[in-house]
C-alpha atoms as a PDB file:
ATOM      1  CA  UNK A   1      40.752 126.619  11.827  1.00  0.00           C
ATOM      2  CA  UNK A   2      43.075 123.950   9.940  1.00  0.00           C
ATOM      3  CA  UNK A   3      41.086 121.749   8.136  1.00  0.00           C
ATOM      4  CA  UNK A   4      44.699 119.546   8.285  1.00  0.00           C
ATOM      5  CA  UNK A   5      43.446 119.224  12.198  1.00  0.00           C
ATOM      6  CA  UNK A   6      40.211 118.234  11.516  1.00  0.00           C
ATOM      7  CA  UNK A   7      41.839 115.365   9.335  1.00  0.00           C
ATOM      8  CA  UNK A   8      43.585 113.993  11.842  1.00  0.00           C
ATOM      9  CA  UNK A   9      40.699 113.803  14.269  1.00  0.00           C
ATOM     10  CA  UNK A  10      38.550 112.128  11.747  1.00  0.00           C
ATOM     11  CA  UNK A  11      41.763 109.690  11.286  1.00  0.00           C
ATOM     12  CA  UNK A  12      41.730 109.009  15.146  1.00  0.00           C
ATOM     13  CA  UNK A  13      37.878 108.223  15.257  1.00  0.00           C
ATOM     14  CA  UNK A  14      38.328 105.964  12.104  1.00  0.00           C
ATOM     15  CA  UNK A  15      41.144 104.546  12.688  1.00  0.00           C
ATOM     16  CA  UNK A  16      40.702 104.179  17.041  1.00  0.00           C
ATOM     17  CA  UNK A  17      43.670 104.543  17.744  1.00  0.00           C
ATOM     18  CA  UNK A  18      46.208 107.650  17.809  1.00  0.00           C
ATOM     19  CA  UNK A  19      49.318 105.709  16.407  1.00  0.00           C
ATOM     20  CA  UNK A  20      47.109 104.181  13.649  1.00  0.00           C
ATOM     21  CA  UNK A  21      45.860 107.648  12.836  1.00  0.00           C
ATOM     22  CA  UNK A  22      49.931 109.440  12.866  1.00  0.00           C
ATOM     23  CA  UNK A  23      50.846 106.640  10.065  1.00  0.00           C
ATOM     24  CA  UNK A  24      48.021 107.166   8.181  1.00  0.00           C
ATOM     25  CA  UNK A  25      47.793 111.545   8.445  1.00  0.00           C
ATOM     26  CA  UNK A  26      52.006 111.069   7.789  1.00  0.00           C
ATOM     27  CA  UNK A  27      52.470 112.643  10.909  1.00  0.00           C
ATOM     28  CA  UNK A  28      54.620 111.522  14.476  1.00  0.00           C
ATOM     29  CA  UNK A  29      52.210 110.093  17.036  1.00  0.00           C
ATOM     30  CA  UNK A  30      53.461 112.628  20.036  1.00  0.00           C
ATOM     31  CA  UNK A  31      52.762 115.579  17.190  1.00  0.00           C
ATOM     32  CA  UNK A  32      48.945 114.094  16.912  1.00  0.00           C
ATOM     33  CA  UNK A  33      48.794 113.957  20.324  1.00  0.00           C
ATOM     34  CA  UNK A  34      50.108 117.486  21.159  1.00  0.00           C
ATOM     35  CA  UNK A  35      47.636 118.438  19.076  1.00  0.00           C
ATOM     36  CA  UNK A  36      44.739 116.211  20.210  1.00  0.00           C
ATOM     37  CA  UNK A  37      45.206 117.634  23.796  1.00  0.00           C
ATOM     38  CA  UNK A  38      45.477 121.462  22.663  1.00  0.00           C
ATOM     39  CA  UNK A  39      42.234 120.561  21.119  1.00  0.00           C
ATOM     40  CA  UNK A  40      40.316 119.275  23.837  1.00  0.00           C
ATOM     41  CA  UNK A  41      41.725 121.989  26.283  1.00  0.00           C
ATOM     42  CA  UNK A  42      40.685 125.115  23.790  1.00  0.00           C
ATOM     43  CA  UNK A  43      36.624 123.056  24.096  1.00  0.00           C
ATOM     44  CA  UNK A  44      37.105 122.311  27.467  1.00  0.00           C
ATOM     45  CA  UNK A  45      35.908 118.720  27.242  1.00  0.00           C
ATOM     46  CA  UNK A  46      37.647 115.397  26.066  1.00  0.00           C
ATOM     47  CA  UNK A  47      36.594 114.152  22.516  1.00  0.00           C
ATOM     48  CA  UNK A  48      37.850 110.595  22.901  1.00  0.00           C
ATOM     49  CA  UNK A  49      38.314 108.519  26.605  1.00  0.00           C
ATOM     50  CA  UNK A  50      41.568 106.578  26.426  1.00  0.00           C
ATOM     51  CA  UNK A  51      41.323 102.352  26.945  1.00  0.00           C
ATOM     52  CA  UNK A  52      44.866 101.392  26.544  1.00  0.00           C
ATOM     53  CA  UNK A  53      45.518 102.238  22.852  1.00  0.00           C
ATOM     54  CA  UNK A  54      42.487 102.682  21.782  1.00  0.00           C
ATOM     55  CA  UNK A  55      40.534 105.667  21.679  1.00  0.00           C
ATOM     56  CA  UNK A  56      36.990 105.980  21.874  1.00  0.00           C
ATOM     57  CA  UNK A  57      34.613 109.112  20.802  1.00  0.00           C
ATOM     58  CA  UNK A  58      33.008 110.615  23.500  1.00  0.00           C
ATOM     59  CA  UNK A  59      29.299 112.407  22.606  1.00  0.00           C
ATOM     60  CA  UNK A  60      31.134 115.557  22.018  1.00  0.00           C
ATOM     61  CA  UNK A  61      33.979 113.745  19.942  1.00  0.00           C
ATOM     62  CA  UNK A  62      30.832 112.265  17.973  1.00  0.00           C
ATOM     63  CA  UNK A  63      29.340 115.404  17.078  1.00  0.00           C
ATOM     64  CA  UNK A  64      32.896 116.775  16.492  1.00  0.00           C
ATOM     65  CA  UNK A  65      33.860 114.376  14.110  1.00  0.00           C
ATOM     66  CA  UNK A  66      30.472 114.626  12.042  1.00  0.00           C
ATOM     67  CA  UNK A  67      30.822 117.938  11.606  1.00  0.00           C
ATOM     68  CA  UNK A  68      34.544 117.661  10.618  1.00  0.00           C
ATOM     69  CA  UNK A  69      33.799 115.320   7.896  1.00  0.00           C
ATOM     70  CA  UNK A  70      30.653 117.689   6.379  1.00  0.00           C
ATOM     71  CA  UNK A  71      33.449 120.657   6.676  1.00  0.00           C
ATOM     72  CA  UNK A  72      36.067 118.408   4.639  1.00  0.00           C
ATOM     73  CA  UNK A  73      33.331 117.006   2.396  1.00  0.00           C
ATOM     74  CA  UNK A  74      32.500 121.160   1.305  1.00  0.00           C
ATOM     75  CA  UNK A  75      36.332 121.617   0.780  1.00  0.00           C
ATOM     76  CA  UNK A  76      36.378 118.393  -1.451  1.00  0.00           C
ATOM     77  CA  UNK A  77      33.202 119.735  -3.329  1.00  0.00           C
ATOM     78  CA  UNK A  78      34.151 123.553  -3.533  1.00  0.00           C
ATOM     79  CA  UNK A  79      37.616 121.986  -5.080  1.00  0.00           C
ATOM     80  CA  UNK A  80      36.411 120.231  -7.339  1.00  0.00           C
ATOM     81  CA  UNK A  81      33.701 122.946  -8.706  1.00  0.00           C
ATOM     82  CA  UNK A  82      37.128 125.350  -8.620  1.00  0.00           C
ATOM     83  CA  UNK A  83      38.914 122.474 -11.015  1.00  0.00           C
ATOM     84  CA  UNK A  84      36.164 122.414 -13.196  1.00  0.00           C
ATOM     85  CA  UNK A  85      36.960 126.218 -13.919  1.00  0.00           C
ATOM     86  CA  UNK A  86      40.313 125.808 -15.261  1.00  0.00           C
ATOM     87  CA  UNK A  87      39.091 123.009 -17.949  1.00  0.00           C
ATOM     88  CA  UNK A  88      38.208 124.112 -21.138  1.00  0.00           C
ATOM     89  CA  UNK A  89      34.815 123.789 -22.333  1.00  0.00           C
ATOM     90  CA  UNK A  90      33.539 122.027 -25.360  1.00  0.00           C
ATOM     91  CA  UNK A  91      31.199 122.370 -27.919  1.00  0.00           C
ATOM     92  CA  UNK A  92      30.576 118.678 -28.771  1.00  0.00           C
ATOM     93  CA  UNK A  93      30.294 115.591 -26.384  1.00  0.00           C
ATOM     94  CA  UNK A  94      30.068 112.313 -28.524  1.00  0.00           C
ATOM     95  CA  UNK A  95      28.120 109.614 -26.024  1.00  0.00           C
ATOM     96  CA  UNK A  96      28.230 106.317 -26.905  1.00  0.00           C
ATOM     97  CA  UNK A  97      25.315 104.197 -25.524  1.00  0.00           C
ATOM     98  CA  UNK A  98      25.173 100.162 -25.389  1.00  0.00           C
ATOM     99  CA  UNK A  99      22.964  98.735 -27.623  1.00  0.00           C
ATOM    100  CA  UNK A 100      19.168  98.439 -26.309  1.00  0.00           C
ATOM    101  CA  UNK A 101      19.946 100.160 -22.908  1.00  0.00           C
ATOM    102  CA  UNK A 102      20.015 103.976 -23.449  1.00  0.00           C
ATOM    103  CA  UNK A 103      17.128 104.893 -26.466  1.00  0.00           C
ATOM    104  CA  UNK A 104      14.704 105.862 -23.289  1.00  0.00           C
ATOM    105  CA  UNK A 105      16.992 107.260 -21.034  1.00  0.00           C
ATOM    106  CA  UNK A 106      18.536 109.615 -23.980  1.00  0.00           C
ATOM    107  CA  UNK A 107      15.193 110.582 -24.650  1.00  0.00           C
ATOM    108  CA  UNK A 108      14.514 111.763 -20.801  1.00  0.00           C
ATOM    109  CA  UNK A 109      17.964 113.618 -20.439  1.00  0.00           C
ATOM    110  CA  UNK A 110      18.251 115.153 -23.398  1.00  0.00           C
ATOM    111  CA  UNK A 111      15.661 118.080 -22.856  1.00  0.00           C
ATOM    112  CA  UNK A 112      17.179 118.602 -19.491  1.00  0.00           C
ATOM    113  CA  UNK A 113      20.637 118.474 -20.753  1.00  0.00           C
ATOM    114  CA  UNK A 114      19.682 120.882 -23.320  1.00  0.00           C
ATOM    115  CA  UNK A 115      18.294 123.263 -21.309  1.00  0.00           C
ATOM    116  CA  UNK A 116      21.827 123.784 -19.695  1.00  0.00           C
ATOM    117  CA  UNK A 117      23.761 123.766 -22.461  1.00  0.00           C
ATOM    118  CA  UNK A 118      21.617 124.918 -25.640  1.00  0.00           C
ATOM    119  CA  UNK A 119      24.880 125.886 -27.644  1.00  0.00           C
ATOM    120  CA  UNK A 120      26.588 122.330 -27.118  1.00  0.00           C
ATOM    121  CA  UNK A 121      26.051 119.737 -29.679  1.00  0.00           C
ATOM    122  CA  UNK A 122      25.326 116.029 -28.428  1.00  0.00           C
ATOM    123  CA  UNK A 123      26.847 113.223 -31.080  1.00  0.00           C
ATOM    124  CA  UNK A 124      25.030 109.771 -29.634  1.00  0.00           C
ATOM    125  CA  UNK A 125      26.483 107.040 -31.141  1.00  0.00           C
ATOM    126  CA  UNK A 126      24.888 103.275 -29.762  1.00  0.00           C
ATOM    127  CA  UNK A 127      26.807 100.352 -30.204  1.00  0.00           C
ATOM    128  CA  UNK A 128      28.048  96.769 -29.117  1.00  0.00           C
ATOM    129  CA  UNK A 129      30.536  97.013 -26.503  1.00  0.00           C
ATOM    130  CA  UNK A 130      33.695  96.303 -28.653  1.00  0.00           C
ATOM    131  CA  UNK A 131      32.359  99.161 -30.901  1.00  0.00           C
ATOM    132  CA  UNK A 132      32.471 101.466 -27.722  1.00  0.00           C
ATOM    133  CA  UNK A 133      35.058 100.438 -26.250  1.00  0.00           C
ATOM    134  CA  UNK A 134      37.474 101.496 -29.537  1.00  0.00           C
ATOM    135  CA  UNK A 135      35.710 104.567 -29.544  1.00  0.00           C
ATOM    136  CA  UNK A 136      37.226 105.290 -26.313  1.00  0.00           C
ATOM    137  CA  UNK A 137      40.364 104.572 -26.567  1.00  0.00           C
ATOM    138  CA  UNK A 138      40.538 106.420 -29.889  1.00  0.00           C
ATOM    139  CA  UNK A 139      39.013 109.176 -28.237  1.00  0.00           C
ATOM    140  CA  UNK A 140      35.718 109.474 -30.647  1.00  0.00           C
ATOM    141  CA  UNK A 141      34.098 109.151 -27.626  1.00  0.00           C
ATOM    142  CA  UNK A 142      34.108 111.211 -24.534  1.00  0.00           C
ATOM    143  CA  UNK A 143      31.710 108.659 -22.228  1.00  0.00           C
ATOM    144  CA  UNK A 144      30.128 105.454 -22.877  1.00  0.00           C
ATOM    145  CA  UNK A 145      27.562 104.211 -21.101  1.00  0.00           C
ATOM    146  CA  UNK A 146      28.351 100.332 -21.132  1.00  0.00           C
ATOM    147  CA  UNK A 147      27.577  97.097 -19.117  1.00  0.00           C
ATOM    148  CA  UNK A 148      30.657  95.465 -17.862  1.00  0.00           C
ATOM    149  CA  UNK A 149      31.618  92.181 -16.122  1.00  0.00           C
ATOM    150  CA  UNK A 150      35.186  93.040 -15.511  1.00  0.00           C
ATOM    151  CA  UNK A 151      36.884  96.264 -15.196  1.00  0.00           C
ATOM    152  CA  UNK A 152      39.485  96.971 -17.669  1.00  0.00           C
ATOM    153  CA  UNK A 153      42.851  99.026 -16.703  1.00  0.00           C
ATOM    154  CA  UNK A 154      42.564 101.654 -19.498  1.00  0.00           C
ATOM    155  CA  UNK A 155      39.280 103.005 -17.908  1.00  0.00           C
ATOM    156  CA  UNK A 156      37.399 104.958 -15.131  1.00  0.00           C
ATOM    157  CA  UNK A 157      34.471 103.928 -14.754  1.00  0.00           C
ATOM    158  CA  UNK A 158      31.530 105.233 -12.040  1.00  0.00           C
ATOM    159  CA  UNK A 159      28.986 102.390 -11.092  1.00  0.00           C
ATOM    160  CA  UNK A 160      25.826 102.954 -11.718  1.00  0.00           C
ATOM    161  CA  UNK A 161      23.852 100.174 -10.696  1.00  0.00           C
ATOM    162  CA  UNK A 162      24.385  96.250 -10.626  1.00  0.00           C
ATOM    163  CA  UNK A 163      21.633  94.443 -12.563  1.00  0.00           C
ATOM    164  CA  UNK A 164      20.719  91.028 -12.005  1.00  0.00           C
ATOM    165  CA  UNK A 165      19.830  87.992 -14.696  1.00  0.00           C
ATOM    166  CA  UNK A 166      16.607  86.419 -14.575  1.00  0.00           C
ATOM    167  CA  UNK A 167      15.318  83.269 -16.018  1.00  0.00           C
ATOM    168  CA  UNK A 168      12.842  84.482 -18.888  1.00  0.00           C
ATOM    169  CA  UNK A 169      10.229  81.868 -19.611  1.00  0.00           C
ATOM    170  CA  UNK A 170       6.621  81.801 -21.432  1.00  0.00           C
ATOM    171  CA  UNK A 171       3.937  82.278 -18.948  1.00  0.00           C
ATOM    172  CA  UNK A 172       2.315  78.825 -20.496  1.00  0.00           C
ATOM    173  CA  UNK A 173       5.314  77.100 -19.875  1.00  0.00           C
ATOM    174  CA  UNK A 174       5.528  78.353 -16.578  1.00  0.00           C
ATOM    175  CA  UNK A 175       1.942  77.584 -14.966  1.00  0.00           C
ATOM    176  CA  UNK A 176       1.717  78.911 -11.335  1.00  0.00           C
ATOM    177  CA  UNK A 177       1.185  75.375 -10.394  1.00  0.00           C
ATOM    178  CA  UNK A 178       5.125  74.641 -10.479  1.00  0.00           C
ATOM    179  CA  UNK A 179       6.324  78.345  -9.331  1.00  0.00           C
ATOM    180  CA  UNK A 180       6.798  76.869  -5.772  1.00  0.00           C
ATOM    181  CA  UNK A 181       8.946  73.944  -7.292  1.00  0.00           C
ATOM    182  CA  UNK A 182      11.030  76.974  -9.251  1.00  0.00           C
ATOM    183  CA  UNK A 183      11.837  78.637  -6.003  1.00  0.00           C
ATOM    184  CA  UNK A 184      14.061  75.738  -4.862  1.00  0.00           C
ATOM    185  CA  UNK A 185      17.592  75.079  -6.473  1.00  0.00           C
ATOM    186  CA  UNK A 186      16.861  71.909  -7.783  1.00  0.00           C
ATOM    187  CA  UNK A 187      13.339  72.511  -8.572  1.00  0.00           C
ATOM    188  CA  UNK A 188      14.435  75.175 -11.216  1.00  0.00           C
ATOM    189  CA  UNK A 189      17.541  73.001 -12.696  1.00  0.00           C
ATOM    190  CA  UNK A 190      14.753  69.768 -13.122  1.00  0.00           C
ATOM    191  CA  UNK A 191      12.721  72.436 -14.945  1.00  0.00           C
ATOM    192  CA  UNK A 192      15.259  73.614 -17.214  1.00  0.00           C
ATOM    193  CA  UNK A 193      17.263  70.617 -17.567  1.00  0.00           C
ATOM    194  CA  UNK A 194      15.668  69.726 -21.304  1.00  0.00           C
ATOM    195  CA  UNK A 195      14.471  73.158 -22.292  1.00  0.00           C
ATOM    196  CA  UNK A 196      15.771  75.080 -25.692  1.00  0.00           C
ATOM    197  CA  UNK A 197      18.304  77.539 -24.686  1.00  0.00           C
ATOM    198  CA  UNK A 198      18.423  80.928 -26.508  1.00  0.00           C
ATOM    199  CA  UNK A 199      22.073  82.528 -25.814  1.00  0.00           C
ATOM    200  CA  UNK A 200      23.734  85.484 -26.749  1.00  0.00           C
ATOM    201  CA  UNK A 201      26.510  85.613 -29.308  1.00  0.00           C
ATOM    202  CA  UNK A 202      29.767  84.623 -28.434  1.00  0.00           C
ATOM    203  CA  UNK A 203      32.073  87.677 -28.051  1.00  0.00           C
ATOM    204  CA  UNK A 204      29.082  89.268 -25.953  1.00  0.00           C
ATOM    205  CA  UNK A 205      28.844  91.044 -22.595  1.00  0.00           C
ATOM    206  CA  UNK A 206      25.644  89.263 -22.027  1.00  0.00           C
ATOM    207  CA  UNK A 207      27.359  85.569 -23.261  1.00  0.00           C
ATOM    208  CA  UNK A 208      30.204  86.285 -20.505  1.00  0.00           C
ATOM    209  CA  UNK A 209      27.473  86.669 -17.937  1.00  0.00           C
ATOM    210  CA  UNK A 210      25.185  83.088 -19.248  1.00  0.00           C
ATOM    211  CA  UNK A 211      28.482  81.468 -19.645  1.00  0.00           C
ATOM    212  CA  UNK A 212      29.933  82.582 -15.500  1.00  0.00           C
ATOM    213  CA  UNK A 213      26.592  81.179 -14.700  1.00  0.00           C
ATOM    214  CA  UNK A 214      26.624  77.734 -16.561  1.00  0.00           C
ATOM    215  CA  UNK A 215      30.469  77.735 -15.246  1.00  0.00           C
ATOM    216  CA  UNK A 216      29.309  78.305 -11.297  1.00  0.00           C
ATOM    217  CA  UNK A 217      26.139  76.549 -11.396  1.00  0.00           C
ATOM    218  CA  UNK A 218      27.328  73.004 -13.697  1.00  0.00           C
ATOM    219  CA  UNK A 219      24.295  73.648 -15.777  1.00  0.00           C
ATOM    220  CA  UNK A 220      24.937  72.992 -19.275  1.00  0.00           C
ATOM    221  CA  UNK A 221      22.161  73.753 -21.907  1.00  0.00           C
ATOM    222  CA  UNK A 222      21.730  70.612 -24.050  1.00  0.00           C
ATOM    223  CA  UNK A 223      20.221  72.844 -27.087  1.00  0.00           C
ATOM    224  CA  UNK A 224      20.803  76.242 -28.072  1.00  0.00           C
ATOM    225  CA  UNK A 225      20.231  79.139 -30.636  1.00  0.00           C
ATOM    226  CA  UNK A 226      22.099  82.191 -30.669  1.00  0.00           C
ATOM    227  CA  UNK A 227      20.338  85.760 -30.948  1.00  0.00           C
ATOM    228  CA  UNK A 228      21.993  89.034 -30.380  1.00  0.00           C
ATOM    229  CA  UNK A 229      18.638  91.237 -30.005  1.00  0.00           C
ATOM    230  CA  UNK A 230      17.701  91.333 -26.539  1.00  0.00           C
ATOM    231  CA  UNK A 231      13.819  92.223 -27.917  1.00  0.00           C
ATOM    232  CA  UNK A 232      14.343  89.935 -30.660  1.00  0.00           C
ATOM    233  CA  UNK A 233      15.206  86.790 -28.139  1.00  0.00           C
ATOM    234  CA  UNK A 234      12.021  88.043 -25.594  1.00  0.00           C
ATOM    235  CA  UNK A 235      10.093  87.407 -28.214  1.00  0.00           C
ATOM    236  CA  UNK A 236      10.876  84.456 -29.172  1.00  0.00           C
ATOM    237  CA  UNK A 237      10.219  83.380 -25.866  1.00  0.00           C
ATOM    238  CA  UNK A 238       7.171  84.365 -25.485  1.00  0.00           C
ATOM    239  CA  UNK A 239       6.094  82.375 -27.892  1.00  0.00           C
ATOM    240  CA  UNK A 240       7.285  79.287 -26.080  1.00  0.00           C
ATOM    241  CA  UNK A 241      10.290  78.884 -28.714  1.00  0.00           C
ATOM    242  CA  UNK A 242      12.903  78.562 -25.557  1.00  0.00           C
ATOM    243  CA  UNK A 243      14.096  80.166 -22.342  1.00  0.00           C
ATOM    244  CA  UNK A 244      16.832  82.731 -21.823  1.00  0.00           C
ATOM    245  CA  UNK A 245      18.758  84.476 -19.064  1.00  0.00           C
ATOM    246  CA  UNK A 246      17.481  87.958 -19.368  1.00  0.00           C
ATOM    247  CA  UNK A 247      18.959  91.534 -17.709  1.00  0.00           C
ATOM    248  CA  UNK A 248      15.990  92.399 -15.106  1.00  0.00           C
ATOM    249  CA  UNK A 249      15.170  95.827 -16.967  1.00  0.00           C
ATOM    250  CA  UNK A 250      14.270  94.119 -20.007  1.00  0.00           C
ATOM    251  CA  UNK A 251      11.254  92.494 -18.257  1.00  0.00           C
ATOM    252  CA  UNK A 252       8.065  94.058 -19.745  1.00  0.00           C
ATOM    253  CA  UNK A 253       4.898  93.672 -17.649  1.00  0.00           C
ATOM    254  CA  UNK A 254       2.699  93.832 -21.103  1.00  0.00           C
ATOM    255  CA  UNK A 255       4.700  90.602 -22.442  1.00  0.00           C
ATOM    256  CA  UNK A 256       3.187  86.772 -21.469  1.00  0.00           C
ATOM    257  CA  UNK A 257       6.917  86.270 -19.798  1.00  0.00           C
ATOM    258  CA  UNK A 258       8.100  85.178 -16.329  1.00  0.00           C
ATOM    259  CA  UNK A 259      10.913  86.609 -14.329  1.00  0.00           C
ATOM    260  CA  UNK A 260      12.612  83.329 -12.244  1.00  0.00           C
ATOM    261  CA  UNK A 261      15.488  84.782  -9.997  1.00  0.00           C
ATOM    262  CA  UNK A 262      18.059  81.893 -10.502  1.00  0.00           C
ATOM    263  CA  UNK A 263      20.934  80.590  -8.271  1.00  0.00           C
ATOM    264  CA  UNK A 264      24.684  81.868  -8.722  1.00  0.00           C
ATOM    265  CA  UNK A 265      22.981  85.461  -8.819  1.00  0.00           C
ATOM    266  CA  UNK A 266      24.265  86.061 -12.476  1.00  0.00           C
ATOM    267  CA  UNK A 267      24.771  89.803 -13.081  1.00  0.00           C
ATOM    268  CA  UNK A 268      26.104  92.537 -15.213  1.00  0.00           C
ATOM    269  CA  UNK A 269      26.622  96.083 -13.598  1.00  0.00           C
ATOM    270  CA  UNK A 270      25.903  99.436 -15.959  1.00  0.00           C
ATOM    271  CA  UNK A 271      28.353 102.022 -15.927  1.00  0.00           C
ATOM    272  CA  UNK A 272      29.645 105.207 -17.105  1.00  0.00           C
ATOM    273  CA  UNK A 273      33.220 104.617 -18.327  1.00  0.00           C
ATOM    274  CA  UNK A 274      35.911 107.070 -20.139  1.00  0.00           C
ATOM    275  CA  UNK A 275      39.479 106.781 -21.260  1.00  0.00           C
ATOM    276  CA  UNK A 276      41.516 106.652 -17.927  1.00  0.00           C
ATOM    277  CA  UNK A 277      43.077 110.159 -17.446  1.00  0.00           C
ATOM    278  CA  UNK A 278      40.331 111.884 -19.175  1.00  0.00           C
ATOM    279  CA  UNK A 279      39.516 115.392 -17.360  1.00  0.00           C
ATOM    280  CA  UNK A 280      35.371 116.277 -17.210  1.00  0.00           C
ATOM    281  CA  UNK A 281      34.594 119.065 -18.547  1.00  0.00           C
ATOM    282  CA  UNK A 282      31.657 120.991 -16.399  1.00  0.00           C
ATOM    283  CA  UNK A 283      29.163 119.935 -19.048  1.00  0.00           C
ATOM    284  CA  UNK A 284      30.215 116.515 -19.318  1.00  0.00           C
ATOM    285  CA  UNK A 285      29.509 116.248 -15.729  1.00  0.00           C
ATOM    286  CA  UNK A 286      26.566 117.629 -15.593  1.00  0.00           C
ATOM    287  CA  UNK A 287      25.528 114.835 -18.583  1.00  0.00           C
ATOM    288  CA  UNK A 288      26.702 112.386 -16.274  1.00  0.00           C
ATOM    289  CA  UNK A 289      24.894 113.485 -12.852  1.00  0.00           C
ATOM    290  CA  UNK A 290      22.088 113.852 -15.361  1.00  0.00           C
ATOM    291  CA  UNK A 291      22.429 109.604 -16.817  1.00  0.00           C
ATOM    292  CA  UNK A 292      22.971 108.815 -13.070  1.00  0.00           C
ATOM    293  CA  UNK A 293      20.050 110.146 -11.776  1.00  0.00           C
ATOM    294  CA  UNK A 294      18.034 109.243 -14.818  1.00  0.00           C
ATOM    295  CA  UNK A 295      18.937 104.936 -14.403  1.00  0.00           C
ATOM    296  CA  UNK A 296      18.570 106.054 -10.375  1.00  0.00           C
ATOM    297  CA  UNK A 297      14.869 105.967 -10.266  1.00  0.00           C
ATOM    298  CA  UNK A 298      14.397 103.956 -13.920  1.00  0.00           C
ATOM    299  CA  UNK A 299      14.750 100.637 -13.410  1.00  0.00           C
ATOM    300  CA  UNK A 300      13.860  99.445 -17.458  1.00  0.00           C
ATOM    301  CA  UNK A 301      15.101 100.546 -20.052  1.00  0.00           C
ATOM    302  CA  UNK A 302      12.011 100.630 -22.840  1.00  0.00           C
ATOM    303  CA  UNK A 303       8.500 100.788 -21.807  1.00  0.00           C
END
C-alpha cells in the first residue's frame, strides 16, 4: 500500500471535490482520478457517489477514510519518534517558569521527570516575562513556560490552555444580595464604577490584558495602585483595600474573595514557548508532554 494514495483520498473527502483535492496533493486531476477508480475497482465498491463536482463519502468511503487518517497519523508519530533518534541528547535542560504560575506544577513533574531521566540535571529558573523571554533568545533557556497575549515571530510556542480574567472582590463588598445585579453588563460597571483599582505594573503581561479590557469595554478606573505580586494584590483585596482583574487559577476557595466573570472576556493563554528553530531533544519532550498534562487536569496554580 502507498500511504501517498491514502493522502489523496483523505484530500478528496476533505476537500469534496476531486479537482480541489489534485491542487492540493500537487497532482493532475485525471491522475487522482485514475487512481480513485483503480481503487474502488480492487474493493469492489464505490467510496464516494459523484453529484456534479462534488464528491460525497459513501459508508465504505467513511470507514476508508478513518482508517487512512489513523494509518497516516502512525507514520507521522513513528517519524517523529525516528527524528528524535538522530538528536543529540543533553545533560542539562534550563526551564524557565513565569513568575507565580509553575512552583506547584514543578513540584508534581519533577519526580516523574526524574524518574525518566535520573542522570539529567534540571536548571529552573522563574522569572517576569521580559526576563524569560531574553533567556530564550540567548539560548540560557531551552523552554519557558510563559503567559502570552500576542505571539511573537522569534518563537514556537504550543498552547496550553487559555485562561480567563475574573473580577476579584472582598466577599463583604460583594454581599449575595447584589450578585444578580453583577450578572448583567451594566449591573457590574455601576458596581465598579467608584471602586479602588489595584493594577499590575506597566510593562506587564497581566497590565496588557487589564488595559485590552478597559480599551474594549470604555471602563476607566478612576483610582488605582500598582502591585506586581499576584498573592500580594489578593490580599489586599481581601481585605476590602480594592478590586482587581485576577487570572482564574489564582482564585483560592480558602480566601474571603469573589470570582465575577466580566464582559469583553479578558484573557491570557499559558504556553510552552522556545527559540523558533529549536530541535527537542527526546527528554525535552518528554518534560513538555509531562507540563502539558500536568496544567491539563490542574486548573490553579498554588493550593
Amino acid at each position: 500500500m502507498d500511504l501517498k494514495h491514502l493522502e489523496y483520498i483523505v484530500a478528496v473527502h476533505d476537500e469534496g471535490s476531486i479537482s480541489k483535492a489534485a491542487k492540493k496533493c500537487f497532482v493532475s486531476q485525471p491522475t487522482l482520478s485514475i487512481h480513485l477508480k483503480k481503487l474502488e475497482a480492487e474493493l469492489g465498491l464505490p467510496l464516494f457517489d459523484r453529484h456534479g463536482l462534488r464528491t460525497i463519502p459513501t459508508q465504505a468511503g467513511i470507514l476508508y477514510v478513518e482508517t487512512a487518517k489513523q494509518i497516516l497519523e502512525l507514520k507521522r508519530t513513528l517519524y517523529s519518534q525516528l527524528e528524535s533518534f538522530s538528536q543529540p541528547e543533553t545533560n542539562r535542560i534550563a526551564l524557565g517558569l513565569f513568575q507565580n504560575i509553575g512552583s506547584k506544577m514543578i513540584a508534581e513533574v519533577y519526580p516523574r521527570f526524574k524518574d525518566r531521566y535520573p542522570r539529567i540535571r534540571l536548571d529552573i529558573n522563574d522569572g517576569r516575562y521580559r526576563t524569560l523571554r531574553t533567556g530564550l533568545l540567548g539560548e540560557a533557556l531551552d523552554l519557558a513556560i510563559i503567559t502570552i497575549v500576542q505571539r511573537e515571530e522569534d518563537f514556537s510556542y504550543e498552547e496550553i490552555k487559555k485562561e480567563p480574567f475574573l473580577l476579584a472582590c472582598a466577599v463583604d463588598q460583594c454581599p449575595d444580595s447584589i450578585l444578580p445585579m453583577m450578572q448583567t453588563r451594566e449591573g457590574l460597571f455601576s458596581f465598579i464604577q467608584n471602586k479602588h483599582f489595584i493594577l499590575a505594573p506597566d510593562d506587564t503581561i497581566r497590565r496588557e490584558v487589564e488595559n485590552q479590557f478597559f480599551t474594549a469595554s470604555g471602563f476607566r478606573p478612576q483610582t488605582y495602585d500598582q502591585v506586581h505580586n499576584i498573592h500580594t494584590t489578593l490580599d489586599m483585596v481581601e481585605k476590602g483595600l480594592g478590586v482587581a482583574l485576577i487570572p482564574a487559577g489564582f482564585f483560592d476557595p480558602a480566601k474571603s474573595i469573589r470570582p465575577i466573570p466580566v464582559p469583553e472576556n479578558p484573557s491570557w493563554t499559558l504556553v510552552a514557548a522556545t527559540k523558533k528553530g529549536r530541535v527537542l531533544s527526546p527528554s525535552l519532550k518528554v518534560l513538555l508532554q509531562l507540563i502539558r498534562a500536568y496544567y491539563t487536569q490542574e486548573n490553579h496554580y498554588r493550593y
